[in-house]
PDB file of N, CA and C in Angstrom:
ATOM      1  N   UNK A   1      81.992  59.470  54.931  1.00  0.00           N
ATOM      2  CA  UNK A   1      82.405  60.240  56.079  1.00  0.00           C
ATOM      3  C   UNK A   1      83.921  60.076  56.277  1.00  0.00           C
ATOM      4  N   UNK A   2      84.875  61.034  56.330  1.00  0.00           N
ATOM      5  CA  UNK A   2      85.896  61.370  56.380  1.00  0.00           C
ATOM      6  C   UNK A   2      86.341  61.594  57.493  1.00  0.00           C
ATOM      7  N   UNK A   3      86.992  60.476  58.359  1.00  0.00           N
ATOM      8  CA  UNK A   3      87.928  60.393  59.711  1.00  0.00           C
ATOM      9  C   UNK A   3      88.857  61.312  60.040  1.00  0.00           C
ATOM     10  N   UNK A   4      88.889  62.243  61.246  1.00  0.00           N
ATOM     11  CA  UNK A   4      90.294  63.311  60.607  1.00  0.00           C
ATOM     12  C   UNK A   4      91.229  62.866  62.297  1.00  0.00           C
ATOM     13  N   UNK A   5      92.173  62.316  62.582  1.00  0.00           N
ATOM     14  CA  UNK A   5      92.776  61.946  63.489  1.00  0.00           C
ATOM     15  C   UNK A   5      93.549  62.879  63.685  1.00  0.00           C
ATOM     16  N   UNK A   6      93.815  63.546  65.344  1.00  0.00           N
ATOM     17  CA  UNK A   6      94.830  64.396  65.836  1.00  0.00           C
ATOM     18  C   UNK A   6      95.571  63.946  67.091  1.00  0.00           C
ATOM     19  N   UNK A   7      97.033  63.843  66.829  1.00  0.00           N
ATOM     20  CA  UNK A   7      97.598  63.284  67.932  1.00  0.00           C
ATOM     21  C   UNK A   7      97.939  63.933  68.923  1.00  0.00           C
ATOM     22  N   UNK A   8      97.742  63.898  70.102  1.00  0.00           N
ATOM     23  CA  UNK A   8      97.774  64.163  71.635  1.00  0.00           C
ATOM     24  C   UNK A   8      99.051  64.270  71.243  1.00  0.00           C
ATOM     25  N   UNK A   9     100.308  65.033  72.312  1.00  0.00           N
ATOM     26  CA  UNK A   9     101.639  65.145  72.591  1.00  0.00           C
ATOM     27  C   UNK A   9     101.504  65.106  74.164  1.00  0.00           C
ATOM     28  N   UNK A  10     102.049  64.010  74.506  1.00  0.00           N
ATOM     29  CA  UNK A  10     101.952  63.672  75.935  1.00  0.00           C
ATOM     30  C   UNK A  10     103.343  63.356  76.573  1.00  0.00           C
ATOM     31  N   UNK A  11     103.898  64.081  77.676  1.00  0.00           N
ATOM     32  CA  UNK A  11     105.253  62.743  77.835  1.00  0.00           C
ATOM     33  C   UNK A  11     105.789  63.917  79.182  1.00  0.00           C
ATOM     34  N   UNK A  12     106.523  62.765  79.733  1.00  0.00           N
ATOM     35  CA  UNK A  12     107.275  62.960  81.137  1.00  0.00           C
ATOM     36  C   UNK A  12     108.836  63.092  81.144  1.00  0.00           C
ATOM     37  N   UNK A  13     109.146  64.182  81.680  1.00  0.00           N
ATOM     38  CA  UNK A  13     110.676  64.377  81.959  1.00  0.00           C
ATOM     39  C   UNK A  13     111.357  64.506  83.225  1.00  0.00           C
ATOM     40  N   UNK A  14     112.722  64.447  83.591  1.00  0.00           N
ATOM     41  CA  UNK A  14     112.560  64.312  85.029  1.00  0.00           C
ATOM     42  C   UNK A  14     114.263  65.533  84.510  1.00  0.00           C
ATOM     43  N   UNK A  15     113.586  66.868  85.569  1.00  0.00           N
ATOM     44  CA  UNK A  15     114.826  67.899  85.376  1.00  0.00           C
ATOM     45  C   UNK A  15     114.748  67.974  86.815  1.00  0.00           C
ATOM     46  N   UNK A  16     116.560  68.850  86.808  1.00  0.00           N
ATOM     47  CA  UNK A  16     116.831  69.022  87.979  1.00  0.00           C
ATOM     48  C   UNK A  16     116.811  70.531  88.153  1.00  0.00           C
ATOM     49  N   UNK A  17     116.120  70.644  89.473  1.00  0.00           N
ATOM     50  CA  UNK A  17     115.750  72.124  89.300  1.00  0.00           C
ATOM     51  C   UNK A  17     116.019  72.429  90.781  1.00  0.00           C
ATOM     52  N   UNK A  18     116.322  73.405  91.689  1.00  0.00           N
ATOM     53  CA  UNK A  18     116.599  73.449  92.969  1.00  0.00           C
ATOM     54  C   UNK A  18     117.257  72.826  93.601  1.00  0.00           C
ATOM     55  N   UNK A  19     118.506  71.932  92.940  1.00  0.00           N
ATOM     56  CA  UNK A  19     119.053  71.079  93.515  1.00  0.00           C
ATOM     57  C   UNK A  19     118.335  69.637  93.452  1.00  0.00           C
ATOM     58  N   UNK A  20     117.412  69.559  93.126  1.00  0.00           N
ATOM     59  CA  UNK A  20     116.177  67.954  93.414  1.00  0.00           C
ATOM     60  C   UNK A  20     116.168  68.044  91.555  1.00  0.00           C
ATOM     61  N   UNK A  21     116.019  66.160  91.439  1.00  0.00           N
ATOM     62  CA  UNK A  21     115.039  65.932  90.451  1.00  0.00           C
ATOM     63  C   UNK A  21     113.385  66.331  90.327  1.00  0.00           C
ATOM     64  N   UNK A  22     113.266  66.742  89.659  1.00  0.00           N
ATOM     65  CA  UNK A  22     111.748  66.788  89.648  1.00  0.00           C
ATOM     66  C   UNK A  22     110.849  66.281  87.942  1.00  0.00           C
ATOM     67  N   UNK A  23     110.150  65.568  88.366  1.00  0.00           N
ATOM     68  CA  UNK A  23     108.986  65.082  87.575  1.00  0.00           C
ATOM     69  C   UNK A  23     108.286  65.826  86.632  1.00  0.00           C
ATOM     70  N   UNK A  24     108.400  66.464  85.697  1.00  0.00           N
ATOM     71  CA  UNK A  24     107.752  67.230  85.009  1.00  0.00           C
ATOM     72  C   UNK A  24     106.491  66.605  83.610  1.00  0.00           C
ATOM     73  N   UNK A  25     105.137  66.654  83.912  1.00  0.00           N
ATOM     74  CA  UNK A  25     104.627  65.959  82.539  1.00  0.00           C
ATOM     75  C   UNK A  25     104.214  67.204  81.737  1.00  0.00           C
ATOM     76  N   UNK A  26     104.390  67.177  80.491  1.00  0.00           N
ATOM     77  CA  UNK A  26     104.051  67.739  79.890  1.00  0.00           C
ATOM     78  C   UNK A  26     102.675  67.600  78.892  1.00  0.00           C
ATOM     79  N   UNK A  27     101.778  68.138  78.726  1.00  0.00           N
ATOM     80  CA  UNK A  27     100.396  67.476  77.841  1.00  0.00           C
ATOM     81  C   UNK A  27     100.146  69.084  77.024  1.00  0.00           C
ATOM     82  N   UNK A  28      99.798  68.199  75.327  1.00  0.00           N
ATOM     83  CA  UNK A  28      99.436  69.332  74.377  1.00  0.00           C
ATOM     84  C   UNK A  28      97.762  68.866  73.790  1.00  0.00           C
ATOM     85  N   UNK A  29      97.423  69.070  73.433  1.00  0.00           N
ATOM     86  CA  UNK A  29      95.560  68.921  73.041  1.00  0.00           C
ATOM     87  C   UNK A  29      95.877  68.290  71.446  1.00  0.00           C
ATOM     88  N   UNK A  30      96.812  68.760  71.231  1.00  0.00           N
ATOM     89  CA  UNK A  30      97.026  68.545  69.549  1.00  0.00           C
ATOM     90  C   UNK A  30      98.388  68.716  69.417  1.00  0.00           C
ATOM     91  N   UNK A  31      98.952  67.755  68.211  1.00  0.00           N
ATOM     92  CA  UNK A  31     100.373  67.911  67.632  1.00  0.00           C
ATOM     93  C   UNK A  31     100.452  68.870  67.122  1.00  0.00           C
ATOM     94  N   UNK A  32      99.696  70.151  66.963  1.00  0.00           N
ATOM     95  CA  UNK A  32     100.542  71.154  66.585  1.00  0.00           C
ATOM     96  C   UNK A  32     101.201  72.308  67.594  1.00  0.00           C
ATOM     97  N   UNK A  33     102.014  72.835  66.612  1.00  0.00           N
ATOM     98  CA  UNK A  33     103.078  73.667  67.623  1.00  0.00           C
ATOM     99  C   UNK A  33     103.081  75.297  68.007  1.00  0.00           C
ATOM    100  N   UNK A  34     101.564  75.651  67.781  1.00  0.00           N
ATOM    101  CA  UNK A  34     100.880  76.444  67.841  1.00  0.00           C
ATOM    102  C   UNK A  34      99.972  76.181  69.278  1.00  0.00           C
ATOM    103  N   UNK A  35      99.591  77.025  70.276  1.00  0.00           N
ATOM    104  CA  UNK A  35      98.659  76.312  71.107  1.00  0.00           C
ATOM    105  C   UNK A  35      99.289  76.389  72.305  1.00  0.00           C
ATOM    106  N   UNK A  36      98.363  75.958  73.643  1.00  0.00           N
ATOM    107  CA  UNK A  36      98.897  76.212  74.641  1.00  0.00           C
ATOM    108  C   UNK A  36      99.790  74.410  75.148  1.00  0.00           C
ATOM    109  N   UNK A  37     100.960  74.225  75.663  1.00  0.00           N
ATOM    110  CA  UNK A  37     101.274  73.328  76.796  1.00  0.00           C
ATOM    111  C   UNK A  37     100.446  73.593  78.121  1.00  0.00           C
ATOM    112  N   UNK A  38     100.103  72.651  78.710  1.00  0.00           N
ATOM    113  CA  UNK A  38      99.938  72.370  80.144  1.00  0.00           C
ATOM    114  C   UNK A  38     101.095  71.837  80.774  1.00  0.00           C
ATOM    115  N   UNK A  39     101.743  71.902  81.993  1.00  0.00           N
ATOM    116  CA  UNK A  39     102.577  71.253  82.762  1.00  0.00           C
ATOM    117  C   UNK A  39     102.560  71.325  83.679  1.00  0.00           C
ATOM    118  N   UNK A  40     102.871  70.239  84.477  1.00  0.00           N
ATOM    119  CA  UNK A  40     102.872  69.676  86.019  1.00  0.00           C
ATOM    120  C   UNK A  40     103.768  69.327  86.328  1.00  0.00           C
ATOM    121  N   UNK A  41     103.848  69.407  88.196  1.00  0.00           N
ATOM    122  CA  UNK A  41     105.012  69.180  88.834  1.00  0.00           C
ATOM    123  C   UNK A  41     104.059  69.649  89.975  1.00  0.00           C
ATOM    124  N   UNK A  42     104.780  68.363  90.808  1.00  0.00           N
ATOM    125  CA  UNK A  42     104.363  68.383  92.354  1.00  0.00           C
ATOM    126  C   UNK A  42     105.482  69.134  93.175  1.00  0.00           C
ATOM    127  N   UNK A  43     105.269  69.497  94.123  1.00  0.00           N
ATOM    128  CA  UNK A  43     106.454  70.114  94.838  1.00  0.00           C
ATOM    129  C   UNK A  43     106.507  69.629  95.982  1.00  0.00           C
ATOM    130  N   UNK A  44     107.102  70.145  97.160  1.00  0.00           N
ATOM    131  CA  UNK A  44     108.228  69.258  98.212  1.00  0.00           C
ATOM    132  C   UNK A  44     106.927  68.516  99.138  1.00  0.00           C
ATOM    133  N   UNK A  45     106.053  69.933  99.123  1.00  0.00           N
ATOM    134  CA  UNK A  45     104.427  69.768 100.396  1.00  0.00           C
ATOM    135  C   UNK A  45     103.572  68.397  99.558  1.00  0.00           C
ATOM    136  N   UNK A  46     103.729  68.192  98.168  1.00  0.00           N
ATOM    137  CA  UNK A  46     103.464  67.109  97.347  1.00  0.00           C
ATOM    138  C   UNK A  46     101.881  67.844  96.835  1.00  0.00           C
ATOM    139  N   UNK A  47     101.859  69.554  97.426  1.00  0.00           N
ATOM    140  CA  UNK A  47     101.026  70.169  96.140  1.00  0.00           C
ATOM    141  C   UNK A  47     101.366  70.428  94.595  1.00  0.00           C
ATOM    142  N   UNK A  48     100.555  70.141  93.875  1.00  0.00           N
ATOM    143  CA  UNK A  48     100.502  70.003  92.267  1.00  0.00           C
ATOM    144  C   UNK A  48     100.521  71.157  91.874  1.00  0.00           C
ATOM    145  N   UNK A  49     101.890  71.447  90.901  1.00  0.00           N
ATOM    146  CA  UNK A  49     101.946  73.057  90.149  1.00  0.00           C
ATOM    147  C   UNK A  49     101.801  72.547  88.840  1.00  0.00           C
ATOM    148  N   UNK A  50     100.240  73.812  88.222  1.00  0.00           N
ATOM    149  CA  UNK A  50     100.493  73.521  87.250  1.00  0.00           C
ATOM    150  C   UNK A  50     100.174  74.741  86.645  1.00  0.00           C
ATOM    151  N   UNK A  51     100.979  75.087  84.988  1.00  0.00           N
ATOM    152  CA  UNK A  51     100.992  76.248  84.806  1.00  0.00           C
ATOM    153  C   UNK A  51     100.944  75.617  83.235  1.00  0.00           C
ATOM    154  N   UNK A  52     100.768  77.179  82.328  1.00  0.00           N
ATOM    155  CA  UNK A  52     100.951  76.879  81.092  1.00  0.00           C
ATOM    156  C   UNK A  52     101.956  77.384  80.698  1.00  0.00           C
ATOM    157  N   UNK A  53     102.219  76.956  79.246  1.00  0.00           N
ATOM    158  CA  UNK A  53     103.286  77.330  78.272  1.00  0.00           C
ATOM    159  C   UNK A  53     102.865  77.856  76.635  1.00  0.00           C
ATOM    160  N   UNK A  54     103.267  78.986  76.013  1.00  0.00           N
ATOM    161  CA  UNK A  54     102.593  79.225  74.989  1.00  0.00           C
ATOM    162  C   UNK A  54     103.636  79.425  74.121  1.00  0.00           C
ATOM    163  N   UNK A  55     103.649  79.255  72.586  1.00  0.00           N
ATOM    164  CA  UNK A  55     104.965  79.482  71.746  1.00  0.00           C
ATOM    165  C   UNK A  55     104.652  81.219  71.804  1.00  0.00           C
ATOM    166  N   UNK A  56     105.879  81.851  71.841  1.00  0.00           N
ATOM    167  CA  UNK A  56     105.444  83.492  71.572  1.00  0.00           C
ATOM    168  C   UNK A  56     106.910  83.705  70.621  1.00  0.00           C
ATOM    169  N   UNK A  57     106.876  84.412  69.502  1.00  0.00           N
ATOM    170  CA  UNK A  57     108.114  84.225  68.416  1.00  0.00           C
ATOM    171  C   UNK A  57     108.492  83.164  68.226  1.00  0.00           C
ATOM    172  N   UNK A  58     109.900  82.653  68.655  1.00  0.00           N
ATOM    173  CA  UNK A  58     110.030  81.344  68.734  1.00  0.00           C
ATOM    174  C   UNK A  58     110.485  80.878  69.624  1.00  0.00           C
ATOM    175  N   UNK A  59     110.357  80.954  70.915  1.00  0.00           N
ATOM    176  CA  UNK A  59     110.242  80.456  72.362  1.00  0.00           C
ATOM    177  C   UNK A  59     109.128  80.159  73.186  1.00  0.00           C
ATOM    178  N   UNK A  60     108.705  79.000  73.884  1.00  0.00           N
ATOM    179  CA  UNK A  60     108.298  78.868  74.384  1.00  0.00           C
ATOM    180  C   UNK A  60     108.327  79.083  76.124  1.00  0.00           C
ATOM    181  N   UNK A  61     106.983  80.305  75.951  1.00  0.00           N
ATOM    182  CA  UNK A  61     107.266  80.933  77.343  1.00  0.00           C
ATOM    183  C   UNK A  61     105.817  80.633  78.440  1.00  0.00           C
ATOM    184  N   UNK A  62     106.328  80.268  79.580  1.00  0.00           N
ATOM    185  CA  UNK A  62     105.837  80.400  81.026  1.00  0.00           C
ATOM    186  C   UNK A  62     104.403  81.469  80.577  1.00  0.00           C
ATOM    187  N   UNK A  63     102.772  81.289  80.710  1.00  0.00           N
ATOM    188  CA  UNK A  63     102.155  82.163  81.040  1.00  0.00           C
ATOM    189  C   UNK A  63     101.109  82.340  81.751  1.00  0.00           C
ATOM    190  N   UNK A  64     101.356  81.516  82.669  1.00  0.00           N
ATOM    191  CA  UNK A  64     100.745  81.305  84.372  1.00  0.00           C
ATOM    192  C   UNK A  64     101.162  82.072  85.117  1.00  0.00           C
ATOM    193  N   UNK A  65     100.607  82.486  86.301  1.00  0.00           N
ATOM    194  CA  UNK A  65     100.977  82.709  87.611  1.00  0.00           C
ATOM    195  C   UNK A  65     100.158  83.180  88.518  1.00  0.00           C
ATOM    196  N   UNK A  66     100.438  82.841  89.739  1.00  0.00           N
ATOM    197  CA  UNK A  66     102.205  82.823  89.839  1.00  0.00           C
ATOM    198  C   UNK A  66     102.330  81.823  90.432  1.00  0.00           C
ATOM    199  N   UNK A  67     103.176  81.662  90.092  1.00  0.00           N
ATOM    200  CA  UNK A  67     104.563  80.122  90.109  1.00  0.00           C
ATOM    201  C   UNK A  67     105.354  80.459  90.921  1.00  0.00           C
ATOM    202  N   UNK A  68     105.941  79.457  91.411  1.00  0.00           N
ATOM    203  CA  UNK A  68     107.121  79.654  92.196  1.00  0.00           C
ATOM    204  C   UNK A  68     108.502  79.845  91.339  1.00  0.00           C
ATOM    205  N   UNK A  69     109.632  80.443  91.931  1.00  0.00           N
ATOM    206  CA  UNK A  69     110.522  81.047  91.646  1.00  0.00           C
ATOM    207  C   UNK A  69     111.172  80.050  90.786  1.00  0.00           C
ATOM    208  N   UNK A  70     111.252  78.462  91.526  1.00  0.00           N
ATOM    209  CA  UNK A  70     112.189  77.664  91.059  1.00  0.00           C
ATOM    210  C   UNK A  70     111.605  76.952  89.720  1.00  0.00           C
ATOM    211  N   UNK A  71     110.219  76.962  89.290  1.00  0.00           N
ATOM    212  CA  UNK A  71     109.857  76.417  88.073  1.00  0.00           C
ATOM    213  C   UNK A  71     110.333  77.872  87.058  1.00  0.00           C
ATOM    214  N   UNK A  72     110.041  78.902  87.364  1.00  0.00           N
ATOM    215  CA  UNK A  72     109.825  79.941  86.264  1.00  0.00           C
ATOM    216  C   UNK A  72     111.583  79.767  85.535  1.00  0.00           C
ATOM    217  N   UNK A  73     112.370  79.535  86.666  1.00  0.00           N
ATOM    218  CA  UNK A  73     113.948  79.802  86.455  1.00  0.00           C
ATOM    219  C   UNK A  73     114.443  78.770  85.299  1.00  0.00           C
ATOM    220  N   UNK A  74     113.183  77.684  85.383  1.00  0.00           N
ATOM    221  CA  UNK A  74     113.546  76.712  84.347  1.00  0.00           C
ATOM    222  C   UNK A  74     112.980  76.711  83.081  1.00  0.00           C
ATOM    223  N   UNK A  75     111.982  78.203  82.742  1.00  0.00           N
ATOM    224  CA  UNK A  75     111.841  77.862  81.528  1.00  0.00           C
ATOM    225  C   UNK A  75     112.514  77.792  79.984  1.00  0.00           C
ATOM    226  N   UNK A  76     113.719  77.988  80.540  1.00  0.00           N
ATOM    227  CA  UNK A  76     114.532  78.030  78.941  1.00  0.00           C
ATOM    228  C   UNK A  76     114.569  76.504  78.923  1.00  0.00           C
ATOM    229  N   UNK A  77     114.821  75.550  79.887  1.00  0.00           N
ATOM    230  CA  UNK A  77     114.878  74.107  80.273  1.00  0.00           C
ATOM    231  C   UNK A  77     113.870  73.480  79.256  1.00  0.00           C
ATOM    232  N   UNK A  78     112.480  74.225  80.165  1.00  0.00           N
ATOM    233  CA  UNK A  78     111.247  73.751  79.254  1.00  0.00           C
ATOM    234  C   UNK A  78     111.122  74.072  77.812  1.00  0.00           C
ATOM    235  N   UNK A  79     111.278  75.131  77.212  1.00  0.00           N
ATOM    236  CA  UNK A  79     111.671  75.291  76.252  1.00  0.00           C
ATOM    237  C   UNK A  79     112.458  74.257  75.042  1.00  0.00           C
ATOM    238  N   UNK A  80     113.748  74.058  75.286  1.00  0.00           N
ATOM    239  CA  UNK A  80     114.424  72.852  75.136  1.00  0.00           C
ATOM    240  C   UNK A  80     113.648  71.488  74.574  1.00  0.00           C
ATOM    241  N   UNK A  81     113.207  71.493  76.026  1.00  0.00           N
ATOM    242  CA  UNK A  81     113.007  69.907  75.819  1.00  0.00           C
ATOM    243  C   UNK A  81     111.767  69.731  75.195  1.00  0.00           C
ATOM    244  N   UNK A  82     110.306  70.761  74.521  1.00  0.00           N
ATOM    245  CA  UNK A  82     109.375  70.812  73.999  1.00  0.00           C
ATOM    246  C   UNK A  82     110.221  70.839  72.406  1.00  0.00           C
ATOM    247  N   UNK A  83     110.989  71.612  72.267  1.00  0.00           N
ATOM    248  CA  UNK A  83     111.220  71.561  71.420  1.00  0.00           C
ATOM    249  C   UNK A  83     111.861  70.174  70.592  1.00  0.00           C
ATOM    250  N   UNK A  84     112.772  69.845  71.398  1.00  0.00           N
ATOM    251  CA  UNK A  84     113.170  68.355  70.669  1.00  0.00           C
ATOM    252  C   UNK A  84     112.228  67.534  70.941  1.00  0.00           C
ATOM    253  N   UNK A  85     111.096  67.259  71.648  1.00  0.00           N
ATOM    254  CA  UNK A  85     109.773  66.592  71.641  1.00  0.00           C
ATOM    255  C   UNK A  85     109.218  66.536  70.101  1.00  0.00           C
ATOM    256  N   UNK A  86     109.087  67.970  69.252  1.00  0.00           N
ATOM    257  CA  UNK A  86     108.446  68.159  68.258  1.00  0.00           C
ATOM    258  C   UNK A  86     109.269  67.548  67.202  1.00  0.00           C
ATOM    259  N   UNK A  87     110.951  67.659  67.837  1.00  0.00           N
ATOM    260  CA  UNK A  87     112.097  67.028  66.508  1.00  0.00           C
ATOM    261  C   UNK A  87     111.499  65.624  66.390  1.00  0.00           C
ATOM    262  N   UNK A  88     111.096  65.097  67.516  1.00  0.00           N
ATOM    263  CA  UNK A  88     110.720  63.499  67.161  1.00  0.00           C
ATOM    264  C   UNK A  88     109.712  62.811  67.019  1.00  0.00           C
ATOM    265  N   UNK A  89     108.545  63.928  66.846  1.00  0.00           N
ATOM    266  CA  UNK A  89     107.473  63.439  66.514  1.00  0.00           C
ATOM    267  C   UNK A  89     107.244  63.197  64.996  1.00  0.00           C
TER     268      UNK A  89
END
């Protein structure tokens, strides 16, 4: 019987978005770079936003909603930082 192991991509960033730091975790089901992101972020009321992220060409874009104004404004941000996630895995 042949073991087949897939690694989770899990990890926390802290961007500044609206003027505030904010907490962002990011979680993938699998290391590959195909597939949806999940991400979270609490906001000011300390309700939990959470939305997805999908690769479409070669950007990773926002495809939840609706979201508030000030997460969507950051997805080139998110973008970014998924991406050098994958440089260092």
């Amino acid at each position: 019987m042949e073991l087949k192991y897939i690694k989770n991509v899990q990890f926390t960033r802290l961007i500044k978005v609206d003027g505030r730091l904010k907490e962002f975790n990011f979680r993938k089901p699998n290391g590959r770079e195909e597939g949806l992101f999940t991400v979270d972020v609490i906001d000011e009321r300390g309700t939990r936003i959470i939305f997805n992220m999908e690769k479409e060409e070669s950007n990773w874009k926002i495809i939840s909603s609706p979201i508030p104004n000030w997460v969507a404004e950051s997805e080139s941000s998110f973008h970014e930082i998924i991406e050098e996630e994958f440089k260092s895995i």
